[in-house]
N, C-alpha and C. Protein backbone atom coordinates (compact mmCIF):
# COMPACT_ATOMS: atom_id res chain seq x y z
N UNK A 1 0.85 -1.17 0.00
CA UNK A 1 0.00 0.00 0.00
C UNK A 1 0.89 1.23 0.00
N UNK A 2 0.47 2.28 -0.85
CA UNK A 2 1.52 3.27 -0.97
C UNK A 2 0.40 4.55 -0.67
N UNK A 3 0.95 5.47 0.43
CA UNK A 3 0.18 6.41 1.13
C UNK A 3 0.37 7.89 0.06
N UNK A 4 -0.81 8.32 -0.37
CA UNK A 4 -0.19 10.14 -1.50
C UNK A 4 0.66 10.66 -0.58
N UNK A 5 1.75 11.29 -0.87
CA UNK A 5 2.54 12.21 -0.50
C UNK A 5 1.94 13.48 -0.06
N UNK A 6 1.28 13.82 -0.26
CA UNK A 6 0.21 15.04 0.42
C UNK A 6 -0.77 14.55 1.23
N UNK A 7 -1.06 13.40 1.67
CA UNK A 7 -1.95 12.69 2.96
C UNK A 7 -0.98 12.59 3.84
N UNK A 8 0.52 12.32 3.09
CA UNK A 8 1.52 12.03 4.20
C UNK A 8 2.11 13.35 4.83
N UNK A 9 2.42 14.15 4.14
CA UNK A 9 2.96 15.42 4.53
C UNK A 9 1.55 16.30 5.76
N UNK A 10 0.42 16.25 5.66
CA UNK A 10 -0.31 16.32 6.12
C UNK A 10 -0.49 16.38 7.23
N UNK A 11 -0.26 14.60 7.79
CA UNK A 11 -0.10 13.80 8.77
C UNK A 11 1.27 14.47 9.45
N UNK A 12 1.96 14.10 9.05
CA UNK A 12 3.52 14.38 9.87
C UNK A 12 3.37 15.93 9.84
N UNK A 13 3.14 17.16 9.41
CA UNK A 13 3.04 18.17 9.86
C UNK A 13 2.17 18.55 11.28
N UNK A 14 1.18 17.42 11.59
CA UNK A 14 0.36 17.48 13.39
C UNK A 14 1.42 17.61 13.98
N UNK A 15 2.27 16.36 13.96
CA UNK A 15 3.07 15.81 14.86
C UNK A 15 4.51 16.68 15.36
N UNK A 16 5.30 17.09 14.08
CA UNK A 16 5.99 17.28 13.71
C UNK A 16 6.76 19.08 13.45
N UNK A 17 5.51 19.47 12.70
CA UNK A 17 5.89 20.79 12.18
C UNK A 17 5.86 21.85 13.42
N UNK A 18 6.96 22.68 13.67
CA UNK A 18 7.49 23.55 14.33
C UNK A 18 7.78 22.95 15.40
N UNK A 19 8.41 22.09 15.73
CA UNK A 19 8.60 20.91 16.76
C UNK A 19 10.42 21.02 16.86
N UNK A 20 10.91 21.14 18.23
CA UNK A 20 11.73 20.49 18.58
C UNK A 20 11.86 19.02 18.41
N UNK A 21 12.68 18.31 17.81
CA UNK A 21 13.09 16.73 17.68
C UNK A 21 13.19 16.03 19.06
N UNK A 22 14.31 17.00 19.86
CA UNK A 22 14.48 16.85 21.16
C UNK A 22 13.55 16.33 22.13
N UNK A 23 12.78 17.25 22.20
CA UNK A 23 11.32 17.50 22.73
C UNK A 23 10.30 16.19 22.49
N UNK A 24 10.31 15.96 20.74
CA UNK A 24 9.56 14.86 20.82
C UNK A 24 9.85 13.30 21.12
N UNK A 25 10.99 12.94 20.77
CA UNK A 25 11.67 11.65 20.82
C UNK A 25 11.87 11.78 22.42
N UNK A 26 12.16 13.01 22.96
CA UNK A 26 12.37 12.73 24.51
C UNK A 26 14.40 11.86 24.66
N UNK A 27 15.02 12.26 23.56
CA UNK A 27 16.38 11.32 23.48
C UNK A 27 17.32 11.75 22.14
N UNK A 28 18.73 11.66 22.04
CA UNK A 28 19.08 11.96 20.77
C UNK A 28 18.63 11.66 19.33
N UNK A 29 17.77 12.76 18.67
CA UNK A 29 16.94 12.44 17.66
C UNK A 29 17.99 11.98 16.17
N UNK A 30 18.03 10.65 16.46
CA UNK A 30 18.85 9.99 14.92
C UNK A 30 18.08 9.89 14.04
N UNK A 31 18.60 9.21 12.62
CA UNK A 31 17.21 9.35 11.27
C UNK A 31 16.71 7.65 11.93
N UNK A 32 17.44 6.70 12.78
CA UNK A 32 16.53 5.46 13.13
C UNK A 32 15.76 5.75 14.48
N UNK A 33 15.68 6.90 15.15
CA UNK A 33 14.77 7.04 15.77
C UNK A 33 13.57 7.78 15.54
N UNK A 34 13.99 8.88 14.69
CA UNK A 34 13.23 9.28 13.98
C UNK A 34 12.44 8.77 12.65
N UNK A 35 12.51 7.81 11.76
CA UNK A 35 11.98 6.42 11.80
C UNK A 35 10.94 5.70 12.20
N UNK A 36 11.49 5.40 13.50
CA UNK A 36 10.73 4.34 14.46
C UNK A 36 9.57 5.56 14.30
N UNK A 37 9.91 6.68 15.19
CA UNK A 37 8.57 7.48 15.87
C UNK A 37 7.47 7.93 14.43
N UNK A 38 7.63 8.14 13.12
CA UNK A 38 6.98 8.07 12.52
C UNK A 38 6.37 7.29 12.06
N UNK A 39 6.93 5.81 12.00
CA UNK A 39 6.75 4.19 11.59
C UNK A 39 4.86 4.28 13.10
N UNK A 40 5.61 4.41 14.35
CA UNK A 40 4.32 4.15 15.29
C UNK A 40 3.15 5.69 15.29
N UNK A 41 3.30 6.70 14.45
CA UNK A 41 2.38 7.66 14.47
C UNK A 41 1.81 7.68 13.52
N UNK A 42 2.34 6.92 12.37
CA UNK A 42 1.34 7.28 10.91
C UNK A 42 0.69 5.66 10.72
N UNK A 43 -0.48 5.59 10.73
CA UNK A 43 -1.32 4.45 10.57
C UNK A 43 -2.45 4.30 9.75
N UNK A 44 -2.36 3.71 8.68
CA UNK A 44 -1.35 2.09 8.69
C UNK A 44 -0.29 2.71 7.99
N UNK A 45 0.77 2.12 8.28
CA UNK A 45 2.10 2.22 7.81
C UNK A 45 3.15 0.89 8.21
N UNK A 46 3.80 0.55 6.95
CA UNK A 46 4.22 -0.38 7.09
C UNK A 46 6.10 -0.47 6.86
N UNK A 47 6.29 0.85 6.14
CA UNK A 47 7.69 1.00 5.95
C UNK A 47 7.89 2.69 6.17
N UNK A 48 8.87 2.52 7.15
CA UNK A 48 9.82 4.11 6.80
C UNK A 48 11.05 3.88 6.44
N UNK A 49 11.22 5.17 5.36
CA UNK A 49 12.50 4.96 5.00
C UNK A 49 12.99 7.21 4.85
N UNK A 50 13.95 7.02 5.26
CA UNK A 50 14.35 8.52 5.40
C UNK A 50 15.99 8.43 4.87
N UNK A 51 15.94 9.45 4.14
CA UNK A 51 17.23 9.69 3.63
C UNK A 51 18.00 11.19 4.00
N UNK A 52 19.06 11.59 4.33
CA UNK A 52 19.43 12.82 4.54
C UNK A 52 20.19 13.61 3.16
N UNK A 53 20.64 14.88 3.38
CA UNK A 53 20.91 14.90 2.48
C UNK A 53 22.77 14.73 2.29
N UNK A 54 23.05 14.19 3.13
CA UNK A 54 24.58 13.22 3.26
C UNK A 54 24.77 12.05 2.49
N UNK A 55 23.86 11.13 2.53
CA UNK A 55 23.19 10.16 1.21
C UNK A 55 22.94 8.87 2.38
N UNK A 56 22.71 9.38 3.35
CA UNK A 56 22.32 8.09 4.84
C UNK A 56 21.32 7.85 4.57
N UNK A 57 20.75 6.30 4.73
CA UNK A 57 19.34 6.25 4.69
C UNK A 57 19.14 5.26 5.49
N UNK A 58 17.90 5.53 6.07
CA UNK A 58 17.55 4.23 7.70
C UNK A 58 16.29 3.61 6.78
N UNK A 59 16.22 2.54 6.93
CA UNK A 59 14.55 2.29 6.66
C UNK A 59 13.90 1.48 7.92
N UNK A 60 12.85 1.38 8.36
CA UNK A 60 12.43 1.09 9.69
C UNK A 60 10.95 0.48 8.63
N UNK A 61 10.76 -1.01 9.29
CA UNK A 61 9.81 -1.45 8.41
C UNK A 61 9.09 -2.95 9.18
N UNK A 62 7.84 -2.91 8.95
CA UNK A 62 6.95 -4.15 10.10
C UNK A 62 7.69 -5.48 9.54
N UNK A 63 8.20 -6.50 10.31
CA UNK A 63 8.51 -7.65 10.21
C UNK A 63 7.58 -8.73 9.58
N UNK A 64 8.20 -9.23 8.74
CA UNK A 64 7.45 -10.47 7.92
C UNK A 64 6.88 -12.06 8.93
N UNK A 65 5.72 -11.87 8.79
CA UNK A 65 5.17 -13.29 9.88
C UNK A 65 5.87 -14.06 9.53
């Protein structure tokens, strides 16, 4: 299932927009924690994947039964 990019931007702007990282993770905000915390706030969601612009990329994604 692939979520529009404007349902998604949407979503993560509640959470997210004008937000300390700090603040929300409550811990040093990495791109795999930052990840995780979007992986458990956007639902259904089944893969995150974040890239910086260094060329790092985490993907955080639900485990296969």
């Amino acid at each position: 299932v692939i979520i529009d990019f404007d349902l998604m931007e949407q979503g993560l702007r509640k959470f997210l927009d004008n937000k300390c990282l700090n603040d929300i993770l409550k811990c040093e905000p990495t791109l795999e924690r930052l990840a995780d915390y979007i992986y458990e706030q956007v639902i259904p969601c089944y893969k995150v994947k974040i890239e910086n612009t260094k060329g790092d990329i985490v993907i955080y994604e639900e485990e296969a039964d």
